[in-house]
N, C-alpha and C. Protein backbone atom coordinates (compact mmCIF):
# COMPACT_ATOMS: atom_id res chain seq x y z
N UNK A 1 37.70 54.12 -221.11
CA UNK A 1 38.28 53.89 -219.81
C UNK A 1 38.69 55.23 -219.22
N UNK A 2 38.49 55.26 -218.09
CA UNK A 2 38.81 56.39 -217.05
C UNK A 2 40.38 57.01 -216.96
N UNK A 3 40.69 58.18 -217.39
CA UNK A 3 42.12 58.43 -216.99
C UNK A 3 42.34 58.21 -215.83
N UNK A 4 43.49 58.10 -215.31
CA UNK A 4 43.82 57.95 -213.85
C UNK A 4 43.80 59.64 -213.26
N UNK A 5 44.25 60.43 -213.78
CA UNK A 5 43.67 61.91 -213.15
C UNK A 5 42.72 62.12 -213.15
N UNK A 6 41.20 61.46 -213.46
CA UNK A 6 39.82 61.44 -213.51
C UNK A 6 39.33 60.74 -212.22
N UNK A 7 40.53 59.40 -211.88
CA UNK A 7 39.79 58.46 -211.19
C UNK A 7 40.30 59.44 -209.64
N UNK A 8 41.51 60.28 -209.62
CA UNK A 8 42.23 60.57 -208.75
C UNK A 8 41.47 61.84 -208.10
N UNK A 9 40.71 62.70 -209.45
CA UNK A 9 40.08 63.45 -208.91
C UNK A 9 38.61 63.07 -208.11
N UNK A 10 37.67 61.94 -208.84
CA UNK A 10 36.70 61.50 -208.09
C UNK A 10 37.16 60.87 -206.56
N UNK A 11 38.29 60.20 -206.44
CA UNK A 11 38.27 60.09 -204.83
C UNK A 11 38.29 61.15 -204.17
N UNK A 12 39.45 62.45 -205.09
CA UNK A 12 38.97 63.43 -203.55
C UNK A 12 37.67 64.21 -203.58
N UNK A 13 37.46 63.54 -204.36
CA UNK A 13 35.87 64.49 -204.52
C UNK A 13 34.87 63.62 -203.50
N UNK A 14 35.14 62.24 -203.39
CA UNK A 14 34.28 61.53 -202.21
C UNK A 14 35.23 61.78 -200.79
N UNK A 15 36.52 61.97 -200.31
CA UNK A 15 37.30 62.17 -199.60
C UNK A 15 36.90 63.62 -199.06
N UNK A 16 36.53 64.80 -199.82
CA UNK A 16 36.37 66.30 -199.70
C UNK A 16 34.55 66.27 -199.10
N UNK A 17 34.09 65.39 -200.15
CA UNK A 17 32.20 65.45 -199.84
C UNK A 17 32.05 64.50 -198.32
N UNK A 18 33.40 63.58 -197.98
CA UNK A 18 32.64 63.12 -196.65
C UNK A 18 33.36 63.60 -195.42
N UNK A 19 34.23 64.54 -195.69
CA UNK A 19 34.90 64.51 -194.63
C UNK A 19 35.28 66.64 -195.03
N UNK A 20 35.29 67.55 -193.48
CA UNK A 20 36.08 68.22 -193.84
C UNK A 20 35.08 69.24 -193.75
N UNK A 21 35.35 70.43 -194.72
CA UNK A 21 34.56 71.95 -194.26
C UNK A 21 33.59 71.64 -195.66
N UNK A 22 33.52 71.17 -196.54
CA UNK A 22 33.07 70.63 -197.51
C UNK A 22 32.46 69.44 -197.38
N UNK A 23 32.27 68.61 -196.35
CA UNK A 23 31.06 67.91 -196.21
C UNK A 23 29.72 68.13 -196.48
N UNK A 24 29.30 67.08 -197.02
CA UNK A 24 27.40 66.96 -197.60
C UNK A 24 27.52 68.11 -198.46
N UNK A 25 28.77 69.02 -199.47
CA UNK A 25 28.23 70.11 -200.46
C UNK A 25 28.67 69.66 -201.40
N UNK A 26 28.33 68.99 -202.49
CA UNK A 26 28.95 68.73 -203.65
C UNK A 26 29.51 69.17 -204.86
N UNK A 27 29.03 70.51 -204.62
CA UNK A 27 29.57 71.51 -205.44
C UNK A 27 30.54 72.20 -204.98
N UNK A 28 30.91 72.75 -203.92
CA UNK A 28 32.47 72.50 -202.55
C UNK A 28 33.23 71.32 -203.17
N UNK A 29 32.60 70.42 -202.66
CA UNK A 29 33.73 69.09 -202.87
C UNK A 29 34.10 69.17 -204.89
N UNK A 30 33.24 69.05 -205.68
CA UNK A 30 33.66 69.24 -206.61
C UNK A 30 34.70 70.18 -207.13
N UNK A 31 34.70 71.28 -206.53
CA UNK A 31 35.60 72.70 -206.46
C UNK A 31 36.97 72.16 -206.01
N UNK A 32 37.08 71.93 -205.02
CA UNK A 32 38.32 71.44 -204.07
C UNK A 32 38.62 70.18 -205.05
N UNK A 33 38.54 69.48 -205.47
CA UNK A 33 38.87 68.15 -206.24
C UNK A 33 39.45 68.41 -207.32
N UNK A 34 39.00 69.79 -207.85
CA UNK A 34 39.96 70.47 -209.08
C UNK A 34 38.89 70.27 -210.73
N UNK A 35 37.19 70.24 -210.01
CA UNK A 35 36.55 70.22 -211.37
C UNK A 35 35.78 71.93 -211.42
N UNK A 36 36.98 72.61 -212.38
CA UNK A 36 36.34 73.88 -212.60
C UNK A 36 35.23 74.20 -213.65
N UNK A 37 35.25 73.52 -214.18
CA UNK A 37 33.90 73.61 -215.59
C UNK A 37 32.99 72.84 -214.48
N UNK A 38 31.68 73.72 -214.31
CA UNK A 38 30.47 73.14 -214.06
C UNK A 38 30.92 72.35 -213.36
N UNK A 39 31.17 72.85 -211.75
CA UNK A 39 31.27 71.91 -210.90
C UNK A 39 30.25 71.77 -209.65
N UNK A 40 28.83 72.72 -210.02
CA UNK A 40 28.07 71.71 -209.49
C UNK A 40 27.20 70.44 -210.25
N UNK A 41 27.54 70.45 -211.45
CA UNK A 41 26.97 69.78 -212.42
C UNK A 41 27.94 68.51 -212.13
N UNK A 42 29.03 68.42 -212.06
CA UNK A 42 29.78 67.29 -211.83
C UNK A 42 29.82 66.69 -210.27
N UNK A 43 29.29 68.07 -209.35
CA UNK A 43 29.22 67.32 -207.71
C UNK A 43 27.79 66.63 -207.79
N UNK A 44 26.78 67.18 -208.60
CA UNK A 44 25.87 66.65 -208.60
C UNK A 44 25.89 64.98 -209.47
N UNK A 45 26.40 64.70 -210.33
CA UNK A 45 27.06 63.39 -210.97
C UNK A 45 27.75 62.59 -210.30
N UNK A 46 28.73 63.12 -209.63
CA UNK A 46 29.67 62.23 -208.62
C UNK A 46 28.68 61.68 -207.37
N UNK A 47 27.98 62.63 -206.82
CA UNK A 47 27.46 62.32 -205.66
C UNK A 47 26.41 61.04 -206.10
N UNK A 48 25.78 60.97 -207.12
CA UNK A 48 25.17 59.78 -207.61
C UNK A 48 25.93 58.85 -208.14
N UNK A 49 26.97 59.04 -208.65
CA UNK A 49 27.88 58.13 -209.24
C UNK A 49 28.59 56.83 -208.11
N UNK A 50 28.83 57.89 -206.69
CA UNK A 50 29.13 57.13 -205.32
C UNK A 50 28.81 57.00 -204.55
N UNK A 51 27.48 57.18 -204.42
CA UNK A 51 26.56 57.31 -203.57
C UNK A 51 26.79 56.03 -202.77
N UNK A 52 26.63 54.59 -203.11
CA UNK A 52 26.88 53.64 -202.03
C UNK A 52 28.31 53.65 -200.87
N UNK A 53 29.53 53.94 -202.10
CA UNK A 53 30.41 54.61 -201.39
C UNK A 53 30.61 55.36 -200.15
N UNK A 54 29.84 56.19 -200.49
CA UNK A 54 29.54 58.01 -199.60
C UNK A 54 29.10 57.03 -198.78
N UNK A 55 27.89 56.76 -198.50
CA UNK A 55 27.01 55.99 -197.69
C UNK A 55 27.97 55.17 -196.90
N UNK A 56 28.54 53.93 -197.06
CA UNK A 56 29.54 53.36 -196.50
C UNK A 56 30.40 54.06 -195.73
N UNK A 57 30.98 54.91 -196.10
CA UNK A 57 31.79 55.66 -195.15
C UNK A 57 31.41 56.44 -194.15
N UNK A 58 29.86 57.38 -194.56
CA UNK A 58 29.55 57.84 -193.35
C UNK A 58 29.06 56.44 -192.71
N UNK A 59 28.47 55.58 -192.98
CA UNK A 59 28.11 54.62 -191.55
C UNK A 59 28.88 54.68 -190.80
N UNK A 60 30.52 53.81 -191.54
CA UNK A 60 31.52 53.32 -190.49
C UNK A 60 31.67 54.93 -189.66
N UNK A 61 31.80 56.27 -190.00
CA UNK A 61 32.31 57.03 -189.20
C UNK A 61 31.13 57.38 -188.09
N UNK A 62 30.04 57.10 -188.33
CA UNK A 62 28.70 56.72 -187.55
C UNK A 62 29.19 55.29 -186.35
N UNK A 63 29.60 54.30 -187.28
CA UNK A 63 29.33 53.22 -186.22
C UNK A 63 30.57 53.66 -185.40
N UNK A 64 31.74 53.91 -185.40
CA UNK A 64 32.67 54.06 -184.67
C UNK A 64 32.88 55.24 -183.54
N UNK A 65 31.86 56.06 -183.73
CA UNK A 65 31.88 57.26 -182.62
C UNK A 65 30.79 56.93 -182.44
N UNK A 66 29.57 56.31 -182.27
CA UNK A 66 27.83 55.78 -181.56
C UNK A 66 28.42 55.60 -180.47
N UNK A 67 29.45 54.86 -179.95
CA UNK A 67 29.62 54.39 -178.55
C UNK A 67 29.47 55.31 -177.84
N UNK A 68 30.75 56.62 -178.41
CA UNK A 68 31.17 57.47 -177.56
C UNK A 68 30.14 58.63 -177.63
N UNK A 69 29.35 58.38 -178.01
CA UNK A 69 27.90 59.33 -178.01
C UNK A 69 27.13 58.83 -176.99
N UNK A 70 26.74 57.52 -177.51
CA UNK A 70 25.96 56.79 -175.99
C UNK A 70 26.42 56.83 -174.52
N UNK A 71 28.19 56.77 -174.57
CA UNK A 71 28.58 57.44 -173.57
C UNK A 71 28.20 58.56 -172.74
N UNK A 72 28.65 59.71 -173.94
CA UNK A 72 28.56 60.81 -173.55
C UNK A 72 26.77 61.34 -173.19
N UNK A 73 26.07 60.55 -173.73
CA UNK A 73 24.17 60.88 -173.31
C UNK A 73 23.86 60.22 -172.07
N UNK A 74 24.56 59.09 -171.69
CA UNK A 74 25.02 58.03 -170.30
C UNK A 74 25.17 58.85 -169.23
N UNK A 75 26.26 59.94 -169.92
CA UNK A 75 27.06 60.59 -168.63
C UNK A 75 26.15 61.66 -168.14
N UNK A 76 25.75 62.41 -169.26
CA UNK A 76 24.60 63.61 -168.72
C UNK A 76 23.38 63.13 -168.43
N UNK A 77 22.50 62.07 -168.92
CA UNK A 77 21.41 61.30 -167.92
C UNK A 77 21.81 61.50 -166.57
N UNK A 78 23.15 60.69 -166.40
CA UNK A 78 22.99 60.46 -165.22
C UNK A 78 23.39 61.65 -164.17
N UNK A 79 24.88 62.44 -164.65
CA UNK A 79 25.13 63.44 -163.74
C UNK A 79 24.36 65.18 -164.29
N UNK A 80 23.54 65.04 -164.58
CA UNK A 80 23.63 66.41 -164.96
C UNK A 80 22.37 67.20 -163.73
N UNK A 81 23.00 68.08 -163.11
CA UNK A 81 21.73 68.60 -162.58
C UNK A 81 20.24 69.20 -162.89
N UNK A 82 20.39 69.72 -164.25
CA UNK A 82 18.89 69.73 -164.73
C UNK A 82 18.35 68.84 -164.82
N UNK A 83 16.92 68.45 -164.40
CA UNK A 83 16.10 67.46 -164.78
C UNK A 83 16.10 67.33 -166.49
N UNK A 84 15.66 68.92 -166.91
CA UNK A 84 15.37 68.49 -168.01
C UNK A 84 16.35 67.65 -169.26
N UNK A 85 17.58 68.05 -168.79
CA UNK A 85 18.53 67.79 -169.45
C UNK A 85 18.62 66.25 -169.23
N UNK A 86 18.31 65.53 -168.05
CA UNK A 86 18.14 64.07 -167.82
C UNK A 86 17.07 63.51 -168.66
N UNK A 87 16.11 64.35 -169.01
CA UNK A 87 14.96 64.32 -169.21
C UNK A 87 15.05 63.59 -170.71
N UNK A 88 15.35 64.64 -171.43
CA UNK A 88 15.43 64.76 -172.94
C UNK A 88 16.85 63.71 -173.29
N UNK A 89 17.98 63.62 -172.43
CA UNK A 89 18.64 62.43 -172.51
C UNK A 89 18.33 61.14 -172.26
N UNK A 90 17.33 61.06 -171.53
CA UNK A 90 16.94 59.80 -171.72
C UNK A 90 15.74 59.00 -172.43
N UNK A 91 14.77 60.29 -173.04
CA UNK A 91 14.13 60.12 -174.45
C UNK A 91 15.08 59.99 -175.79
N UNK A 92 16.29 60.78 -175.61
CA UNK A 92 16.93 60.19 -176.91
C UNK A 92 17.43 59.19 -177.03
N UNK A 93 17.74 58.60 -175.65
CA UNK A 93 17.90 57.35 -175.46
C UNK A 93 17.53 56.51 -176.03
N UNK A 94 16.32 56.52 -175.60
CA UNK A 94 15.43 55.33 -176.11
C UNK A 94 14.69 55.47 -177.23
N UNK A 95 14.99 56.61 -178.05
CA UNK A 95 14.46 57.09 -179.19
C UNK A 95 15.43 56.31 -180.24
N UNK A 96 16.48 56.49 -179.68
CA UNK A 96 18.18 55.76 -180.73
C UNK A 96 17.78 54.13 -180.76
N UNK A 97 17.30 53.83 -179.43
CA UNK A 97 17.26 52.12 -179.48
C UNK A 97 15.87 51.41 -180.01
N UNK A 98 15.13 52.78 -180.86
CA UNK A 98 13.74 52.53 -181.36
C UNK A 98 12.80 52.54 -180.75
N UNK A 99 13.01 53.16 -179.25
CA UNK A 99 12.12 52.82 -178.58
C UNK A 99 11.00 54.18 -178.20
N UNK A 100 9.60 54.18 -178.98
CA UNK A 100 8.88 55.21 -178.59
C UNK A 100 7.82 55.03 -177.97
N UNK A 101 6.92 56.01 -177.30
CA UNK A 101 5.63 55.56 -176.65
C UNK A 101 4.72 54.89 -177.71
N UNK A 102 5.06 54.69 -178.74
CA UNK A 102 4.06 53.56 -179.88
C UNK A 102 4.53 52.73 -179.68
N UNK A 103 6.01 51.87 -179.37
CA UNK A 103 6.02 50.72 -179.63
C UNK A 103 6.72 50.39 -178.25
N UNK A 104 6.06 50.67 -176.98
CA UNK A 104 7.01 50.30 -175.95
C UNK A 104 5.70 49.34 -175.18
N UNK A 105 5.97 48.17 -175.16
CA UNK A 105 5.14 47.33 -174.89
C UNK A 105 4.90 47.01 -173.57
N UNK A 106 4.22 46.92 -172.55
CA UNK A 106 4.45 46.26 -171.31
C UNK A 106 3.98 44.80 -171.18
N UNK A 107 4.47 43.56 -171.07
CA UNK A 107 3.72 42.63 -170.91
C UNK A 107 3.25 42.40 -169.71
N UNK A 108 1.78 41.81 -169.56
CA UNK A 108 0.71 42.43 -168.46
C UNK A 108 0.74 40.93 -168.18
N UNK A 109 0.65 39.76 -167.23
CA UNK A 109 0.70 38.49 -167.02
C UNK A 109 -0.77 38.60 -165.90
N UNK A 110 -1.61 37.80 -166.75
CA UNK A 110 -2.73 37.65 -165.84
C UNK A 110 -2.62 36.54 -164.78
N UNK A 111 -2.33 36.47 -163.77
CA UNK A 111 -1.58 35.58 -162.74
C UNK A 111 -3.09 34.90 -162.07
N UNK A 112 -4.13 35.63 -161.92
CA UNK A 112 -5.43 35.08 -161.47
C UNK A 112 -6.06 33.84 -162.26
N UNK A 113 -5.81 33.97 -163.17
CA UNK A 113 -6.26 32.33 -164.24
C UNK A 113 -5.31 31.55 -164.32
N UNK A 114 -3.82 31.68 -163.65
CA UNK A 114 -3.37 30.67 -163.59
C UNK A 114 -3.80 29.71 -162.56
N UNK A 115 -2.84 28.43 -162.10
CA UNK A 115 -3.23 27.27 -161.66
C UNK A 115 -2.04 27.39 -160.02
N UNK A 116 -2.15 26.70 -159.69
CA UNK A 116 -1.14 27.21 -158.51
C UNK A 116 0.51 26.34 -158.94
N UNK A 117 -0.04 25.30 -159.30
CA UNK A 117 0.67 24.46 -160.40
C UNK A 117 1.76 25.50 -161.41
N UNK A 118 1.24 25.97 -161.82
CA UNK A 118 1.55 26.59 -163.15
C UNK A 118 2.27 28.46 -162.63
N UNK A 119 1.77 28.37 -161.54
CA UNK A 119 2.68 29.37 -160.90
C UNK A 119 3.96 29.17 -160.21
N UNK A 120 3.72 27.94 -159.92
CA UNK A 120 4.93 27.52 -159.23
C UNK A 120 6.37 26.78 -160.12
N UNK A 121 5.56 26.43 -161.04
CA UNK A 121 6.23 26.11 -162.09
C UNK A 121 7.40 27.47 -162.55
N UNK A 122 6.46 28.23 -163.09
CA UNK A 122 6.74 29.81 -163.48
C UNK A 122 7.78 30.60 -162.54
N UNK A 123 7.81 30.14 -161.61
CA UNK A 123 8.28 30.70 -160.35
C UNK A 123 9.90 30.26 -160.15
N UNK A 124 9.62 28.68 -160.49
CA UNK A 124 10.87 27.87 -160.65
C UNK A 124 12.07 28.20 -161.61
N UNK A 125 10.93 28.60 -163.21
CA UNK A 125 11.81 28.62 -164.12
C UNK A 125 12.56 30.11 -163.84
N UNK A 126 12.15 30.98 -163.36
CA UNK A 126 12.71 31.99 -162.86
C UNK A 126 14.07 32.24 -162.06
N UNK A 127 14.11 31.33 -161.02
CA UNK A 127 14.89 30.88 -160.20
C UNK A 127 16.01 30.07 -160.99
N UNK A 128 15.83 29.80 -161.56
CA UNK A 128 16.75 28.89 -162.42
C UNK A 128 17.04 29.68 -163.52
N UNK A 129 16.69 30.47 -163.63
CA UNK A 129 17.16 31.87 -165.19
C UNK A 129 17.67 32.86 -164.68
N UNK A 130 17.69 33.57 -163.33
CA UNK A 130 18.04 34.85 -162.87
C UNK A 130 18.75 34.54 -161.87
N UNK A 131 20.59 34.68 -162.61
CA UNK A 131 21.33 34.37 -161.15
C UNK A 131 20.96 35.07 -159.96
N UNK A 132 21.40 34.44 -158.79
CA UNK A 132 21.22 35.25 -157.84
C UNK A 132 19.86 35.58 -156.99
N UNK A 133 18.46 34.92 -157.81
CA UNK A 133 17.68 35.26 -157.47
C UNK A 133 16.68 34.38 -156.51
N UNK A 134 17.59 32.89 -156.25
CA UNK A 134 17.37 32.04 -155.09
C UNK A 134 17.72 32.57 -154.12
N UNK A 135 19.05 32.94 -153.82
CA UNK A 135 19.74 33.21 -152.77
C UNK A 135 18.73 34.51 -152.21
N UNK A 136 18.66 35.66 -152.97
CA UNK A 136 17.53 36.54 -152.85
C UNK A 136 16.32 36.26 -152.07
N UNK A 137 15.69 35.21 -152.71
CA UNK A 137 14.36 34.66 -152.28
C UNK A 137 14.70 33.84 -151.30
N UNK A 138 15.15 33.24 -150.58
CA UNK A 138 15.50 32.63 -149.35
C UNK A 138 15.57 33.92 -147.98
N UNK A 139 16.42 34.77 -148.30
CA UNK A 139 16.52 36.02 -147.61
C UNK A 139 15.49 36.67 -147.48
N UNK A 140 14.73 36.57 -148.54
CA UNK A 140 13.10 37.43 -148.23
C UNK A 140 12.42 36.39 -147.78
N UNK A 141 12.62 35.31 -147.21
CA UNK A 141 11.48 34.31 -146.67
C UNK A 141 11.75 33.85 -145.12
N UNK A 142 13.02 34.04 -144.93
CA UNK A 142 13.71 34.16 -143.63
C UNK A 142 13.57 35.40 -143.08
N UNK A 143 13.03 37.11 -143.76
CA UNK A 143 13.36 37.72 -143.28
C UNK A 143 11.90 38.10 -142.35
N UNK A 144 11.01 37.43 -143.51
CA UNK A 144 9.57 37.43 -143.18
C UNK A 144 8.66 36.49 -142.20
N UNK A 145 9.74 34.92 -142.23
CA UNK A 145 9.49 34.20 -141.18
C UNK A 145 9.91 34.84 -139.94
N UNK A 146 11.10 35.43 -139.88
CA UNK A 146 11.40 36.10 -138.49
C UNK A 146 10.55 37.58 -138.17
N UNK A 147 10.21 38.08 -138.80
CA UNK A 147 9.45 38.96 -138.70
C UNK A 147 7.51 38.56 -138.44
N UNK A 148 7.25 37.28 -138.70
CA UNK A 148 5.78 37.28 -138.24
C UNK A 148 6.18 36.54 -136.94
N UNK A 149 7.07 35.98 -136.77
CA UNK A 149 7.24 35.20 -135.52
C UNK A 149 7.41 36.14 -134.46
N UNK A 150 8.06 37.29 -134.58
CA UNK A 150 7.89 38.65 -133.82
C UNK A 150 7.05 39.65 -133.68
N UNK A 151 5.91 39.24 -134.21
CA UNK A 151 4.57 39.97 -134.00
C UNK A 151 3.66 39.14 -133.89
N UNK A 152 3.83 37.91 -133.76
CA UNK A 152 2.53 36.59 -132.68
C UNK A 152 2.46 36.83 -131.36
N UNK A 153 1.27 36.86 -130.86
CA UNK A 153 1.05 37.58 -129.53
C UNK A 153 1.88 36.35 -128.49
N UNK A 154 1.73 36.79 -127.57
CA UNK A 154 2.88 35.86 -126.44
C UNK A 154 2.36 34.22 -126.00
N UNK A 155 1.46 34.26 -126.10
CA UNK A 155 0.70 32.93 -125.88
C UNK A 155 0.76 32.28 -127.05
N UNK A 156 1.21 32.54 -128.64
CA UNK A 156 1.69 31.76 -129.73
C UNK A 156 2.45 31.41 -129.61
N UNK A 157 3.46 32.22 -129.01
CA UNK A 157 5.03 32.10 -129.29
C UNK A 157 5.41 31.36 -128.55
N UNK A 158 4.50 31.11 -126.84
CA UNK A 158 5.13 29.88 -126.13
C UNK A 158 4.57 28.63 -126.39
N UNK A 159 3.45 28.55 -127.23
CA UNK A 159 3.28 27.10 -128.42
C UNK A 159 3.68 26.64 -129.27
N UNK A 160 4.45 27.97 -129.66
CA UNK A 160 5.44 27.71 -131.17
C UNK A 160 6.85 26.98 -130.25
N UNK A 161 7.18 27.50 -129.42
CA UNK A 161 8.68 27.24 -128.35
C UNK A 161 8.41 25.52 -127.49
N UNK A 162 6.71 25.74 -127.38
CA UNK A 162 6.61 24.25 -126.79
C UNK A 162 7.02 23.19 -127.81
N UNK A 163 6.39 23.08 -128.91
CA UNK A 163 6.60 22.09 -130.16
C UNK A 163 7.83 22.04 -130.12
């Protein structure tokens, strides 16, 4: 069984290896933890010994500052005056969310083999999935009825006014 000054020194030896001026060196962290005999022989042991450990902790210190990274790549996309700097921020962008020119898919909808049926259908379920996007489409159909009704030559328009 483990002395407790054994077990006390392996935490700061995972405490020293994940955090600090001694991060990712295990022979540092072993040093600082207080193993002077062959202490890269023992950073090299420990670091396998806790490896799931180690791992665990950098995630969480990973998952808990990602936001404020995505933030901060958010903020220079958007305000930064170099292009390029927009540029390359918004490839890492989408590099972080897996997204590369290999796997960025466009789906292509061949609308000519459909049925008129089956467009309208399509059309519906749309309208009914994307708030906002009736009210939208009413406005673009009013804006276009008033707009061909204002470019029918004058002898339409007083047949359209007779009816």
């Amino acid at each position: 069984m483990a002395r407790r000054s054994d077990i006390e020194k392996e935490q700061k030896f995972i405490d020293y290896f994940t955090d600090g001026s001694t991060a990712s060196n295990a022979t540092a962290s072993a040093k600082k933890a207080g193993y002077t005999k062959n202490p890269s022989q023992h950073g090299y042991w420990l670091r396998k010994k806790y490896e799931k450990e180690i791992r665990s902790i950098n995630e969480t210190k990973i998952t808990s500052t990602s936001s404020l990274a995505i933030d901060t790549l958010k903020y220079l996309m958007i305000n930064s005056e170099q292009d390029s700097v927009k540029m390359n921020t918004a490839k890492l962008l989408l590099e972080l969310g897996n997204y590369s020119s290999q796997n960025i898919n466009i789906a292509v909808d061949d609308t000519k083999n459909k049925t008129d049926d089956e467009l309208i259908a399509e059309l519906n379920e749309l309208i009914n999935k994307v708030p906002g996007f009736k009210t939208k489409l009413n406005f673009e159909s009013e804006s276009k009825s008033i707009a061909e009704e204002s470019s029918k030559p004058a002898k339409d328009k007083e047949k359209t006014l007779a009816h």
